[in-house]
PDB file of N, CA and C in Angstrom:
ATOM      1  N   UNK A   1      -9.071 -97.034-148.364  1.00  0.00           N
ATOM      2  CA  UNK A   1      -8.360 -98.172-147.851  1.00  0.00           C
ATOM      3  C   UNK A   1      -6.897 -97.843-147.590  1.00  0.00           C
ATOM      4  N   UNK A   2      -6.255 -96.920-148.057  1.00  0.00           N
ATOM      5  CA  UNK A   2      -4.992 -96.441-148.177  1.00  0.00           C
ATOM      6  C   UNK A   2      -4.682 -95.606-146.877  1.00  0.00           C
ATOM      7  N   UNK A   3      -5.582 -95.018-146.474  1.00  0.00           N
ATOM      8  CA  UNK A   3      -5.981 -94.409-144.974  1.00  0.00           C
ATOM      9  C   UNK A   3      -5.840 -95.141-144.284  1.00  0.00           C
ATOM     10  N   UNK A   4      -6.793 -95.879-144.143  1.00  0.00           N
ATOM     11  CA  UNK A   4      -6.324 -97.510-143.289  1.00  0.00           C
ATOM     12  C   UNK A   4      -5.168 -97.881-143.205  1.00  0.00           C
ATOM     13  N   UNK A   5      -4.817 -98.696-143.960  1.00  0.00           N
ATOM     14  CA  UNK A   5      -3.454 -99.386-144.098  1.00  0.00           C
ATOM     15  C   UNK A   5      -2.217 -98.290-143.235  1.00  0.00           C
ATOM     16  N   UNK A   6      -2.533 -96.762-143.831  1.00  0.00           N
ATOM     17  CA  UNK A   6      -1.742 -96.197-143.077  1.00  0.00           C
ATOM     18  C   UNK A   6      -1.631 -96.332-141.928  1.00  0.00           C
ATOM     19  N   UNK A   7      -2.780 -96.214-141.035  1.00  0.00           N
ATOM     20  CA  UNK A   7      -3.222 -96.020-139.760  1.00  0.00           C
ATOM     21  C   UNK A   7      -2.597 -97.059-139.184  1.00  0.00           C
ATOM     22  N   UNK A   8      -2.887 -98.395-140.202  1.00  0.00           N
ATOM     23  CA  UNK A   8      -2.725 -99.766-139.066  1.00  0.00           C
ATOM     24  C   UNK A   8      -0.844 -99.381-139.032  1.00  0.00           C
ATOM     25  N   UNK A   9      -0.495 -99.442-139.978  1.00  0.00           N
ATOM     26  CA  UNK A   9       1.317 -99.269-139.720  1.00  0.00           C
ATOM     27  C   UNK A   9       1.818 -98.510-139.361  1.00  0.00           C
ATOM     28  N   UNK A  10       1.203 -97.365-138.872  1.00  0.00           N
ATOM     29  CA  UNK A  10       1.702 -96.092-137.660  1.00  0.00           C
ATOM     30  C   UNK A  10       1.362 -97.414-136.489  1.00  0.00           C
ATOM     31  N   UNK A  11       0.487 -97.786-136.072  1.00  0.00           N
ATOM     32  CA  UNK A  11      -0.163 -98.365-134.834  1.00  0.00           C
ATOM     33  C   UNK A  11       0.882 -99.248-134.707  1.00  0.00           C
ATOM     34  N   UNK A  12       1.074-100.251-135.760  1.00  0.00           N
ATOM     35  CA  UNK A  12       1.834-101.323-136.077  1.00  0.00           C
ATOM     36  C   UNK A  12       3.887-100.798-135.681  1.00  0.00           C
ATOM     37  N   UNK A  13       4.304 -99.737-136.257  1.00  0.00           N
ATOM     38  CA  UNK A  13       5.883 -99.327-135.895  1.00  0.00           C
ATOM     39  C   UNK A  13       5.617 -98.494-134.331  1.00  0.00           C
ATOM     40  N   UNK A  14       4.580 -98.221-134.302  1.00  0.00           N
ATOM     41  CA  UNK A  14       4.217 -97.191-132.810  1.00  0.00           C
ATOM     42  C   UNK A  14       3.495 -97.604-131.577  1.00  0.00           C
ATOM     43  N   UNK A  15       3.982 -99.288-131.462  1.00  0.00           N
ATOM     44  CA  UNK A  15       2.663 -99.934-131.020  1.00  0.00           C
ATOM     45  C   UNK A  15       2.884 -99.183-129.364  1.00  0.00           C
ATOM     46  N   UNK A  16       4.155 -98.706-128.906  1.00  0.00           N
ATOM     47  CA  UNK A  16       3.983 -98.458-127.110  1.00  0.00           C
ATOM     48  C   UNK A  16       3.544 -97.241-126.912  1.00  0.00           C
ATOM     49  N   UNK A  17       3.855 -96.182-128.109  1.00  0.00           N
ATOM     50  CA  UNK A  17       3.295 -94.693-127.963  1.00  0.00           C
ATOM     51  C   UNK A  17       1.404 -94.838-128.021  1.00  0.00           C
ATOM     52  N   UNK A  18       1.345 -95.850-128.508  1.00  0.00           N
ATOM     53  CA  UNK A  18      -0.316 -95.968-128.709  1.00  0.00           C
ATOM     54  C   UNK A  18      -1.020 -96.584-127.509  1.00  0.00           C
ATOM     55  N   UNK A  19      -0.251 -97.588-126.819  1.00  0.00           N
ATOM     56  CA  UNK A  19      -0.636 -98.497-125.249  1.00  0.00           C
ATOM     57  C   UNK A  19      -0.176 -96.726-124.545  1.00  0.00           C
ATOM     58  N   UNK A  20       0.472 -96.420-124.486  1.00  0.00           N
ATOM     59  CA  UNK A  20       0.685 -95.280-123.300  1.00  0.00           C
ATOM     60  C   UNK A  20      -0.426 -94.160-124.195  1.00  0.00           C
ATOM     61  N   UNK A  21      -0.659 -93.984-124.981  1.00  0.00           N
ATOM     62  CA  UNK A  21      -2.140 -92.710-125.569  1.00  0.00           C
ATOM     63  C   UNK A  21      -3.086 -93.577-124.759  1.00  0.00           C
ATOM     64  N   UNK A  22      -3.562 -94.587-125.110  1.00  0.00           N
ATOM     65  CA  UNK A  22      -4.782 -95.000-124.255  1.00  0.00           C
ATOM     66  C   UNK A  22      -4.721 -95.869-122.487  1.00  0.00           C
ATOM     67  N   UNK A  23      -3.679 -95.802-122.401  1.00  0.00           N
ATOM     68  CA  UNK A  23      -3.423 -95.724-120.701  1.00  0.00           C
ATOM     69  C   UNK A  23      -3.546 -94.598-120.251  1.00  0.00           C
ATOM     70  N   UNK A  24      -2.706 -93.013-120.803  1.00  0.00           N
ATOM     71  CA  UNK A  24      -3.328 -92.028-120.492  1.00  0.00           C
ATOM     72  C   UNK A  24      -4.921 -91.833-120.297  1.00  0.00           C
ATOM     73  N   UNK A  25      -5.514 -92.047-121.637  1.00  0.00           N
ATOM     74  CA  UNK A  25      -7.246 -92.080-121.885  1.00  0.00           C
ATOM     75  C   UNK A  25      -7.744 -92.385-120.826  1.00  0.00           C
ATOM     76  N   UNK A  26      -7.366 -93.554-120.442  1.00  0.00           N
ATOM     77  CA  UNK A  26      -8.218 -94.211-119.458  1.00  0.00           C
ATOM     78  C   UNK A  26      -7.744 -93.677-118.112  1.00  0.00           C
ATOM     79  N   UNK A  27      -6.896 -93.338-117.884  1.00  0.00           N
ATOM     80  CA  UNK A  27      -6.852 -92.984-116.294  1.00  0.00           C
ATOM     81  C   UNK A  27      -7.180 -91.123-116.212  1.00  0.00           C
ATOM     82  N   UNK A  28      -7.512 -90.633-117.263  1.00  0.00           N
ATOM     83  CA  UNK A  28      -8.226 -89.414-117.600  1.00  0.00           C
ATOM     84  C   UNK A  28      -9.479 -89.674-116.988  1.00  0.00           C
ATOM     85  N   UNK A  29      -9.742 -90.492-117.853  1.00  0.00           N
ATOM     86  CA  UNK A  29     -11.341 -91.084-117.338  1.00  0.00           C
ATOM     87  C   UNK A  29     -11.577 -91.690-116.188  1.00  0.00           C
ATOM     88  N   UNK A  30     -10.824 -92.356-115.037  1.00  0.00           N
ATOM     89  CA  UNK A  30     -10.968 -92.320-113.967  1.00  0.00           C
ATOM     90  C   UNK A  30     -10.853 -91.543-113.453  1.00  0.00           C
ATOM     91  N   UNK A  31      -9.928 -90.555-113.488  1.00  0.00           N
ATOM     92  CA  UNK A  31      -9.568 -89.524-112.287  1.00  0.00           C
ATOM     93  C   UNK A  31     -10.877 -88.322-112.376  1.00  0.00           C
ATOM     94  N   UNK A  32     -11.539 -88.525-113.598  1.00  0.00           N
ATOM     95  CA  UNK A  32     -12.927 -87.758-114.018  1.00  0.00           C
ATOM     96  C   UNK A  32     -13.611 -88.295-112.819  1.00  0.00           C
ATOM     97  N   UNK A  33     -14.064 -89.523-113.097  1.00  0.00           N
ATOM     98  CA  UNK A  33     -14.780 -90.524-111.989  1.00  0.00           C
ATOM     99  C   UNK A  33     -14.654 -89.939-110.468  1.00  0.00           C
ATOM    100  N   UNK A  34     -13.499 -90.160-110.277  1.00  0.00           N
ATOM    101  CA  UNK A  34     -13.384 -90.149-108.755  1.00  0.00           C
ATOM    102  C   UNK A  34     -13.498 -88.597-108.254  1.00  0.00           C
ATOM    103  N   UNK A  35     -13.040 -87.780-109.074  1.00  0.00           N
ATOM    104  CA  UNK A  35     -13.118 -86.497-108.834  1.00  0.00           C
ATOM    105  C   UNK A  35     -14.672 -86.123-108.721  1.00  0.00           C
ATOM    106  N   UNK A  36     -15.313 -86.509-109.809  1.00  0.00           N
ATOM    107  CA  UNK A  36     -16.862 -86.121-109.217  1.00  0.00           C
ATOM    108  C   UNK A  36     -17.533 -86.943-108.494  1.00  0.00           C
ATOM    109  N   UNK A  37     -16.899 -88.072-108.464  1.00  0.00           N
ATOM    110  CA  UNK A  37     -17.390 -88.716-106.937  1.00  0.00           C
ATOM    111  C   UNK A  37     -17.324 -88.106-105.353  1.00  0.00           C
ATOM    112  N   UNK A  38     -15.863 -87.525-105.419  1.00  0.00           N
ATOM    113  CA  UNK A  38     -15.137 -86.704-103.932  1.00  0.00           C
ATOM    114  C   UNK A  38     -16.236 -85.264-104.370  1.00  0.00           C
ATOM    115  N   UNK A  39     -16.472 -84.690-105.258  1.00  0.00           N
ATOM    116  CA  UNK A  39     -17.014 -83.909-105.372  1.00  0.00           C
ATOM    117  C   UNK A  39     -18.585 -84.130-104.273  1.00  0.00           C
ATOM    118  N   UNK A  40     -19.300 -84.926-105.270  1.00  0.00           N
ATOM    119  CA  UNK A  40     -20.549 -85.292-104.236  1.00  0.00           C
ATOM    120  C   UNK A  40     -20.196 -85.485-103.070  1.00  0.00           C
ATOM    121  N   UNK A  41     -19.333 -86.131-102.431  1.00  0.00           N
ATOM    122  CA  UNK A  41     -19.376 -86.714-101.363  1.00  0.00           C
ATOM    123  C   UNK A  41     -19.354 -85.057-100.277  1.00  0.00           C
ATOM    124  N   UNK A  42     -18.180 -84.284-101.205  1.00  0.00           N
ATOM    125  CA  UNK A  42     -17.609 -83.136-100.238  1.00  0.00           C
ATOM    126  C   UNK A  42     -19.223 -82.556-100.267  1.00  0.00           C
ATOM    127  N   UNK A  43     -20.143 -82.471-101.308  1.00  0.00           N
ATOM    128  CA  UNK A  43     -21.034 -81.324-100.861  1.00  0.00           C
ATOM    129  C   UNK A  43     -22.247 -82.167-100.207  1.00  0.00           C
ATOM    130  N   UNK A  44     -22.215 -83.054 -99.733  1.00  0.00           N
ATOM    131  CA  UNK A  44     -23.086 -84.166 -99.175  1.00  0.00           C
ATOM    132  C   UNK A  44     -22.316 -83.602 -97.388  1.00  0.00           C
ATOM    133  N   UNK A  45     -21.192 -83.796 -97.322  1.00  0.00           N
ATOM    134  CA  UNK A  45     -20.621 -83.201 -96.027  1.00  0.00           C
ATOM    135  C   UNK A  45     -20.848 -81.964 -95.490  1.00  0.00           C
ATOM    136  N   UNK A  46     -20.585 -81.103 -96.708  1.00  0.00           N
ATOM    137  CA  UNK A  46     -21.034 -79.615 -96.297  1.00  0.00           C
ATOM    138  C   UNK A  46     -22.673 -79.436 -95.788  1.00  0.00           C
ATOM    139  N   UNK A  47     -23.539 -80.339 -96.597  1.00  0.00           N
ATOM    140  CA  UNK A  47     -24.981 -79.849 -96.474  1.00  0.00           C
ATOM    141  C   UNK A  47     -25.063 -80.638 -94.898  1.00  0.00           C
ATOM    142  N   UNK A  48     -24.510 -81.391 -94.328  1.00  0.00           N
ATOM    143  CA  UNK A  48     -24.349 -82.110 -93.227  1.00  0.00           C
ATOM    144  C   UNK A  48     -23.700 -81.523 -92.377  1.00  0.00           C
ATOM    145  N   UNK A  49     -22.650 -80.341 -92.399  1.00  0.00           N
ATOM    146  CA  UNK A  49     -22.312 -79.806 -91.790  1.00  0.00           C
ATOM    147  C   UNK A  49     -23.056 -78.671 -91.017  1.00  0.00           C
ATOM    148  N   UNK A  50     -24.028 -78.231 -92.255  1.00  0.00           N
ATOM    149  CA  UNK A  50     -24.524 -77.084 -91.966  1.00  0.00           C
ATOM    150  C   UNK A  50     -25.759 -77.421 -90.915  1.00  0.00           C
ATOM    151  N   UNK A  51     -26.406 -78.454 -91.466  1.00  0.00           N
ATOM    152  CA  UNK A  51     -27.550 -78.970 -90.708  1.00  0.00           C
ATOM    153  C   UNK A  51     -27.083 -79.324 -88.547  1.00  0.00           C
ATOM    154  N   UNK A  52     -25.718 -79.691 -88.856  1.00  0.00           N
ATOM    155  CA  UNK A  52     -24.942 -79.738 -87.373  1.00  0.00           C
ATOM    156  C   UNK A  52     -24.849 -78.293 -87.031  1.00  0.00           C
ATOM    157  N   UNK A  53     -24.048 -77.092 -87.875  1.00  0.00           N
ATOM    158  CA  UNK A  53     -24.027 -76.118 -87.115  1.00  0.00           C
ATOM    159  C   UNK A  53     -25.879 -75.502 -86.923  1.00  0.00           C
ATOM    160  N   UNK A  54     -26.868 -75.863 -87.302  1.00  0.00           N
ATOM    161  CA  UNK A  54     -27.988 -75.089 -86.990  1.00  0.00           C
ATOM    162  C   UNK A  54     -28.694 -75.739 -85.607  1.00  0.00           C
ATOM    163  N   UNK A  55     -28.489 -77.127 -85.708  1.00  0.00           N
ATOM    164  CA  UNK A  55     -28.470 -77.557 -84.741  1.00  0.00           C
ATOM    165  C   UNK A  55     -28.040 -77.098 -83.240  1.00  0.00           C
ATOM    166  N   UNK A  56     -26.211 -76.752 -83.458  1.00  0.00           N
ATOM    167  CA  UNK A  56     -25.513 -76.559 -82.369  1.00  0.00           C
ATOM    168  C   UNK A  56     -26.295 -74.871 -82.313  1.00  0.00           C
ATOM    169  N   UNK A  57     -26.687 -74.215 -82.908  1.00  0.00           N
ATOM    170  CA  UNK A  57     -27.049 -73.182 -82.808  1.00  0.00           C
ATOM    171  C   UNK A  57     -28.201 -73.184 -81.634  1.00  0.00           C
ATOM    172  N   UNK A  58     -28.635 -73.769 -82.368  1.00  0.00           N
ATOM    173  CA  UNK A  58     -30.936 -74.177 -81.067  1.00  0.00           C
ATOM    174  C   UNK A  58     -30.166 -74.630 -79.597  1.00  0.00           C
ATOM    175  N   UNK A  59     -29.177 -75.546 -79.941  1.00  0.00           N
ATOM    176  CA  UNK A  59     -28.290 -76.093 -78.061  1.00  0.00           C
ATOM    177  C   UNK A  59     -27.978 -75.138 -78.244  1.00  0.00           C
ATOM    178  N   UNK A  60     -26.790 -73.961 -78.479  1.00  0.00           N
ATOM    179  CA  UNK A  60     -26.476 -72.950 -77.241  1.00  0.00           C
ATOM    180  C   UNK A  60     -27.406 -72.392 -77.005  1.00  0.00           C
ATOM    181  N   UNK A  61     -28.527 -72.128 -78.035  1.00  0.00           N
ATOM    182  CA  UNK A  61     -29.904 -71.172 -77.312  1.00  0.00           C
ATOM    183  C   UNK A  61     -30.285 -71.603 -76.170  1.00  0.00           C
ATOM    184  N   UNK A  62     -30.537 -73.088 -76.051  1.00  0.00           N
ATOM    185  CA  UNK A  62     -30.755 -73.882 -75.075  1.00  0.00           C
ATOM    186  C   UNK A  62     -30.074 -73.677 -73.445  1.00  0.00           C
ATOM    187  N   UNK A  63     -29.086 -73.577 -73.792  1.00  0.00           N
ATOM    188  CA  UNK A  63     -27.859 -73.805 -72.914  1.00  0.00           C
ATOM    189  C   UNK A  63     -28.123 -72.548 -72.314  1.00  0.00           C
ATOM    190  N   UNK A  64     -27.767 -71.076 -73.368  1.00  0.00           N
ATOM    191  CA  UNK A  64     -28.109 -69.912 -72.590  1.00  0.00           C
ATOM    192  C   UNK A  64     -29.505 -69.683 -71.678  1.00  0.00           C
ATOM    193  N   UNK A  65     -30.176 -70.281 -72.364  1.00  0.00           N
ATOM    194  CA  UNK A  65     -31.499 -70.179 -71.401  1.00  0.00           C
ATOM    195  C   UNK A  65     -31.761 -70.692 -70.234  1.00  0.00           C
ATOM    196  N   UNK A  66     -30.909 -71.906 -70.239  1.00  0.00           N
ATOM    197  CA  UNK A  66     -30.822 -72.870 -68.949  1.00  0.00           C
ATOM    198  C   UNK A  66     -29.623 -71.884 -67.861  1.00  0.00           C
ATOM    199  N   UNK A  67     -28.622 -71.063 -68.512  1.00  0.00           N
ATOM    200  CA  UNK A  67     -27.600 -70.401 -67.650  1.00  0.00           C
ATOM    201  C   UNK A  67     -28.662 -69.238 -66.771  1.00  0.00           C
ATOM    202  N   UNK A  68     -29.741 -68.789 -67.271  1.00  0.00           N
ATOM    203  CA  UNK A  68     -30.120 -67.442 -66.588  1.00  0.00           C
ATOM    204  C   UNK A  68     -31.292 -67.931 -65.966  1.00  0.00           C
ATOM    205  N   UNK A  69     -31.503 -69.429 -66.412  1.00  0.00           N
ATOM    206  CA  UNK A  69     -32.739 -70.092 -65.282  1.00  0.00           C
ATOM    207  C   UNK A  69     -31.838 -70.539 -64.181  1.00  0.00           C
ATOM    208  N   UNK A  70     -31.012 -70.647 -64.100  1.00  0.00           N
ATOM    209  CA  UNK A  70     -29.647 -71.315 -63.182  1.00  0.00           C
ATOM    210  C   UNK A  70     -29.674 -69.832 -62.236  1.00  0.00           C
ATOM    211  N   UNK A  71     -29.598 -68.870 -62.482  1.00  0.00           N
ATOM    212  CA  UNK A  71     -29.061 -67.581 -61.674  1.00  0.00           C
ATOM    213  C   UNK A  71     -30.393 -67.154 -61.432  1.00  0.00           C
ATOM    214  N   UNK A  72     -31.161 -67.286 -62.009  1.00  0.00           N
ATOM    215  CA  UNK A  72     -32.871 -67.455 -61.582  1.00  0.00           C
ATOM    216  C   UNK A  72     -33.108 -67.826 -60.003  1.00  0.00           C
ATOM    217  N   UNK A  73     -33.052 -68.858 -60.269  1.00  0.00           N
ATOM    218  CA  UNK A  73     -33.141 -70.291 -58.965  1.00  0.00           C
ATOM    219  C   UNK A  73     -32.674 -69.838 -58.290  1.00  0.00           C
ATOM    220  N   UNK A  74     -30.656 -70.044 -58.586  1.00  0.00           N
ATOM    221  CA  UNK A  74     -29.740 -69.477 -57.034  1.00  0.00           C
ATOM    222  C   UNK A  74     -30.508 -68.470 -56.413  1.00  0.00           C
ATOM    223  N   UNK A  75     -30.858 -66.874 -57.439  1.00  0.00           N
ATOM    224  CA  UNK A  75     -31.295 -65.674 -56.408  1.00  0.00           C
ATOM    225  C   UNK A  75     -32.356 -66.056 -55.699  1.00  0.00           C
ATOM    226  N   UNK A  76     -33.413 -66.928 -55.839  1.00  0.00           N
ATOM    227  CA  UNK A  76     -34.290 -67.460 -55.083  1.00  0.00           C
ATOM    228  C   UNK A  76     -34.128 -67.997 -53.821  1.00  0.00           C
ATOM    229  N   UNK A  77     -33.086 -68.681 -53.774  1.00  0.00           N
ATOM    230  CA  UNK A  77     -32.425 -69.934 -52.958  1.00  0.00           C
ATOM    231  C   UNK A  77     -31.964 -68.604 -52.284  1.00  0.00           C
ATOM    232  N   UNK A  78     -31.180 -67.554 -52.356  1.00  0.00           N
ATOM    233  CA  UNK A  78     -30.746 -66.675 -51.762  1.00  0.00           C
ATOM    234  C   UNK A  78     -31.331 -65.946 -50.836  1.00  0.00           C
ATOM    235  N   UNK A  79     -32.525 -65.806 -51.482  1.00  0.00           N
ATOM    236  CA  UNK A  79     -33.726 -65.045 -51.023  1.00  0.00           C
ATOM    237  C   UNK A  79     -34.601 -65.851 -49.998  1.00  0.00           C
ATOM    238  N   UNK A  80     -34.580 -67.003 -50.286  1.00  0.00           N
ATOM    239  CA  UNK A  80     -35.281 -68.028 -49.175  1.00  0.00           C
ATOM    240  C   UNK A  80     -34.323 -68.291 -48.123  1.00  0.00           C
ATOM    241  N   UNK A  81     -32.896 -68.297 -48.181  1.00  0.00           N
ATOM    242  CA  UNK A  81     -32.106 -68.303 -47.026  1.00  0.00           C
ATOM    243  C   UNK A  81     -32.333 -66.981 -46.295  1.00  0.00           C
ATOM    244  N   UNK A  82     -32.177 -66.422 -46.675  1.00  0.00           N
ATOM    245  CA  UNK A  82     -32.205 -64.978 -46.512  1.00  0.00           C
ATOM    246  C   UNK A  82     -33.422 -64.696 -45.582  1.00  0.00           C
ATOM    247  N   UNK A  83     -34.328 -65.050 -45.868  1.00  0.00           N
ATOM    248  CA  UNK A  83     -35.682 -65.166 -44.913  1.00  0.00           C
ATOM    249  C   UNK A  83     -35.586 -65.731 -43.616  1.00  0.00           C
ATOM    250  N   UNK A  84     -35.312 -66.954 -44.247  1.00  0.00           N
ATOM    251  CA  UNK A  84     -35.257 -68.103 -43.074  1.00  0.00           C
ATOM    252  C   UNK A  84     -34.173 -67.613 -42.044  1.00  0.00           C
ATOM    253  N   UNK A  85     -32.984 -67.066 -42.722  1.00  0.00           N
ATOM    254  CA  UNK A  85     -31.826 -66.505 -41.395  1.00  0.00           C
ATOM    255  C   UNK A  85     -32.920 -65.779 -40.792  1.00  0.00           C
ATOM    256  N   UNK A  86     -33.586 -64.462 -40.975  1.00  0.00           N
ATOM    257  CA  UNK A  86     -34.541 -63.274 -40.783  1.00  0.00           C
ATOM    258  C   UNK A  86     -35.214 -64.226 -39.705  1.00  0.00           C
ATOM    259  N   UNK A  87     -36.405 -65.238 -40.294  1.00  0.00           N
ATOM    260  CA  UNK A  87     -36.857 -65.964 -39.219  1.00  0.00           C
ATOM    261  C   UNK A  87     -36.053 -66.248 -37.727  1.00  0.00           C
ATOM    262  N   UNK A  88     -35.123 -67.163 -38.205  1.00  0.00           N
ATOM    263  CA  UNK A  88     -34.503 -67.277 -36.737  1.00  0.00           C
ATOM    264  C   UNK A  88     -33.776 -66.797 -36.149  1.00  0.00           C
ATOM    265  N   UNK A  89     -33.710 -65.462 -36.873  1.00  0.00           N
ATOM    266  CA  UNK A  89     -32.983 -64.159 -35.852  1.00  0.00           C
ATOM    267  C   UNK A  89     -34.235 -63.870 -34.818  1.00  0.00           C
ATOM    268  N   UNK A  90     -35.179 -63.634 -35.306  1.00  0.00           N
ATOM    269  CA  UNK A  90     -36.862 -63.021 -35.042  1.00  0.00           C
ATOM    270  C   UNK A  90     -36.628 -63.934 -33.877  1.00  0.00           C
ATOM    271  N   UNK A  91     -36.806 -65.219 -34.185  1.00  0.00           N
ATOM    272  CA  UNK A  91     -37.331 -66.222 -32.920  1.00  0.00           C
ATOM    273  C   UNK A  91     -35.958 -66.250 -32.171  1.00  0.00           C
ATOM    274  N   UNK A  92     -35.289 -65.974 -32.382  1.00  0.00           N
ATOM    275  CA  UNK A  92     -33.963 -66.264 -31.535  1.00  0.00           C
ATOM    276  C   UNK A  92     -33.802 -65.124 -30.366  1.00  0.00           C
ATOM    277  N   UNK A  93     -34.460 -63.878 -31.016  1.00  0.00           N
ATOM    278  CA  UNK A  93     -34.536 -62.832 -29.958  1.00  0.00           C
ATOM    279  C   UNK A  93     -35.749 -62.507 -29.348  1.00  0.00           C
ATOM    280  N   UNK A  94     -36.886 -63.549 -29.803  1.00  0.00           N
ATOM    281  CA  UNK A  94     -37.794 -63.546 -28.682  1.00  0.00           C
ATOM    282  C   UNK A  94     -37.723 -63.959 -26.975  1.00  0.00           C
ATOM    283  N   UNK A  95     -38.457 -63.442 -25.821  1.00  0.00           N
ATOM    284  CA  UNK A  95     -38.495 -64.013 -24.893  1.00  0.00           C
ATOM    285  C   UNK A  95     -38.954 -65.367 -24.696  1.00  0.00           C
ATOM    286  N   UNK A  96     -38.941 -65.737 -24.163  1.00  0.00           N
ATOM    287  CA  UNK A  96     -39.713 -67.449 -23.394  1.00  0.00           C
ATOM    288  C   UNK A  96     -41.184 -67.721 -23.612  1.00  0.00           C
ATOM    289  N   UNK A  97     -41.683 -66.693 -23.073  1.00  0.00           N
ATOM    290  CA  UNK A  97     -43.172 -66.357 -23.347  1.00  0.00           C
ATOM    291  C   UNK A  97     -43.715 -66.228 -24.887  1.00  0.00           C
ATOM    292  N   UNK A  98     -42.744 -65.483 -25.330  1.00  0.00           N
ATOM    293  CA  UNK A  98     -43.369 -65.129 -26.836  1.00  0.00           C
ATOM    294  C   UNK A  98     -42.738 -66.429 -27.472  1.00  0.00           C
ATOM    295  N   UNK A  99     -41.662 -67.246 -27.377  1.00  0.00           N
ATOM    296  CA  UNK A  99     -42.013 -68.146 -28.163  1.00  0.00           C
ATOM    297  C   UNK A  99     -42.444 -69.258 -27.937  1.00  0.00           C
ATOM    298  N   UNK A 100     -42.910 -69.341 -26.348  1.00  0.00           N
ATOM    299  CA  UNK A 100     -44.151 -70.489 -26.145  1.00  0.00           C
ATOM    300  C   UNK A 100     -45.761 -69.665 -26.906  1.00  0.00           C
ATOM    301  N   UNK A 101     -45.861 -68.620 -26.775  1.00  0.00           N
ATOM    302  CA  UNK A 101     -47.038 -68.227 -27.815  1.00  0.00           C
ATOM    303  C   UNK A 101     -46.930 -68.109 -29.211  1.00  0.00           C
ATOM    304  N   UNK A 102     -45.638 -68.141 -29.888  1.00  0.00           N
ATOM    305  CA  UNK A 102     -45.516 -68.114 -31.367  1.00  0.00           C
ATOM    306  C   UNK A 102     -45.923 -69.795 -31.795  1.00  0.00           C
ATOM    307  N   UNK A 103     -45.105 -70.471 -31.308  1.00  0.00           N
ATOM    308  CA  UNK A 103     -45.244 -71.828 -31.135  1.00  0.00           C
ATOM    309  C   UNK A 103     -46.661 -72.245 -31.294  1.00  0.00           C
ATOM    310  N   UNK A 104     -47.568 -72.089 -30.167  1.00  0.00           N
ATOM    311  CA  UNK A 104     -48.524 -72.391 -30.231  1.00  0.00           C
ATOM    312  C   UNK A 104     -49.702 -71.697 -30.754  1.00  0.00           C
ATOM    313  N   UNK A 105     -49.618 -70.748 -31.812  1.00  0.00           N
ATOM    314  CA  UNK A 105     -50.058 -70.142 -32.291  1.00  0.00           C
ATOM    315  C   UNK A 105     -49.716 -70.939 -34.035  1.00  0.00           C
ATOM    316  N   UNK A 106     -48.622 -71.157 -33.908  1.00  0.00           N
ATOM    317  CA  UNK A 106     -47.900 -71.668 -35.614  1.00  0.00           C
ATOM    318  C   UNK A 106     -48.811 -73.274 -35.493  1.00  0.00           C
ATOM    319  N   UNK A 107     -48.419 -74.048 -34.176  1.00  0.00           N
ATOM    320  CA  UNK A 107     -48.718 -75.529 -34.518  1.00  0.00           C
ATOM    321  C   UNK A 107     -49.850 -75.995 -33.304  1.00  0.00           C
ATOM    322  N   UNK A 108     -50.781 -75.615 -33.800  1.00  0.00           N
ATOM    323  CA  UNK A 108     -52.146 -75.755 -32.914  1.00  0.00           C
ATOM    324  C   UNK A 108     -51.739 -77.099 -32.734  1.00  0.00           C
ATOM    325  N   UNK A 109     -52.845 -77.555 -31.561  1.00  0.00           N
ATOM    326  CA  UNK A 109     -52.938 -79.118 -31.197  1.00  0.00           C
ATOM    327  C   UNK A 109     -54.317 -79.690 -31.979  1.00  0.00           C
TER     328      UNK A 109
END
């Protein structure tokens, strides 16, 4: 009981050093809180991040594949102009005759 009594009259002559010990306490214990709260949150972001960069990974695959189907096509398009000039050089330097017989040879009646 003598323990006691002590205790209470330290508490009792010390009452603001004891409000500031457990104001410390307690905002110990929040900043615990929030810290492993920001904690989760940050590795909740990261695992979200990563899932975006694997993502953006499959689109540029995407993207590159669509760039060399793109230069695909054009050389085609190139190649079909390319003809077609050929064609109407061909018919352009035929005579009269040959292209009343190409003609009617291409678009029967």
């Amino acid at each position: 009981m003598v323990d006691l009594y002590k205790v209470y009259k330290f508490l009792k002559e010390q009452w603001l050093g004891s409000v500031l010990i457990i104001l410390w306490l307690i905002s110990i214990f929040m900043y615990q809180n929030k810290k492993n709260e920001l904690l989760n949150k940050a590795y909740i972001l990261e695992s979200k991040l990563k899932q975006l960069e694997k993502k953006a990974k499959i689109e540029l695959k995407d993207v590159d594949s669509l760039k060399t189907i793109d230069t695909i096509i054009v050389t085609r398009i190139k190649i079909i102009k390319q003809k077609e000039y050929e064609k109407i050089r061909i018919i352009d330097s035929l005579p009269i005759s040959g292209l009343q017989s190409y003609f009617t040879e291409r678009y029967p009646k």
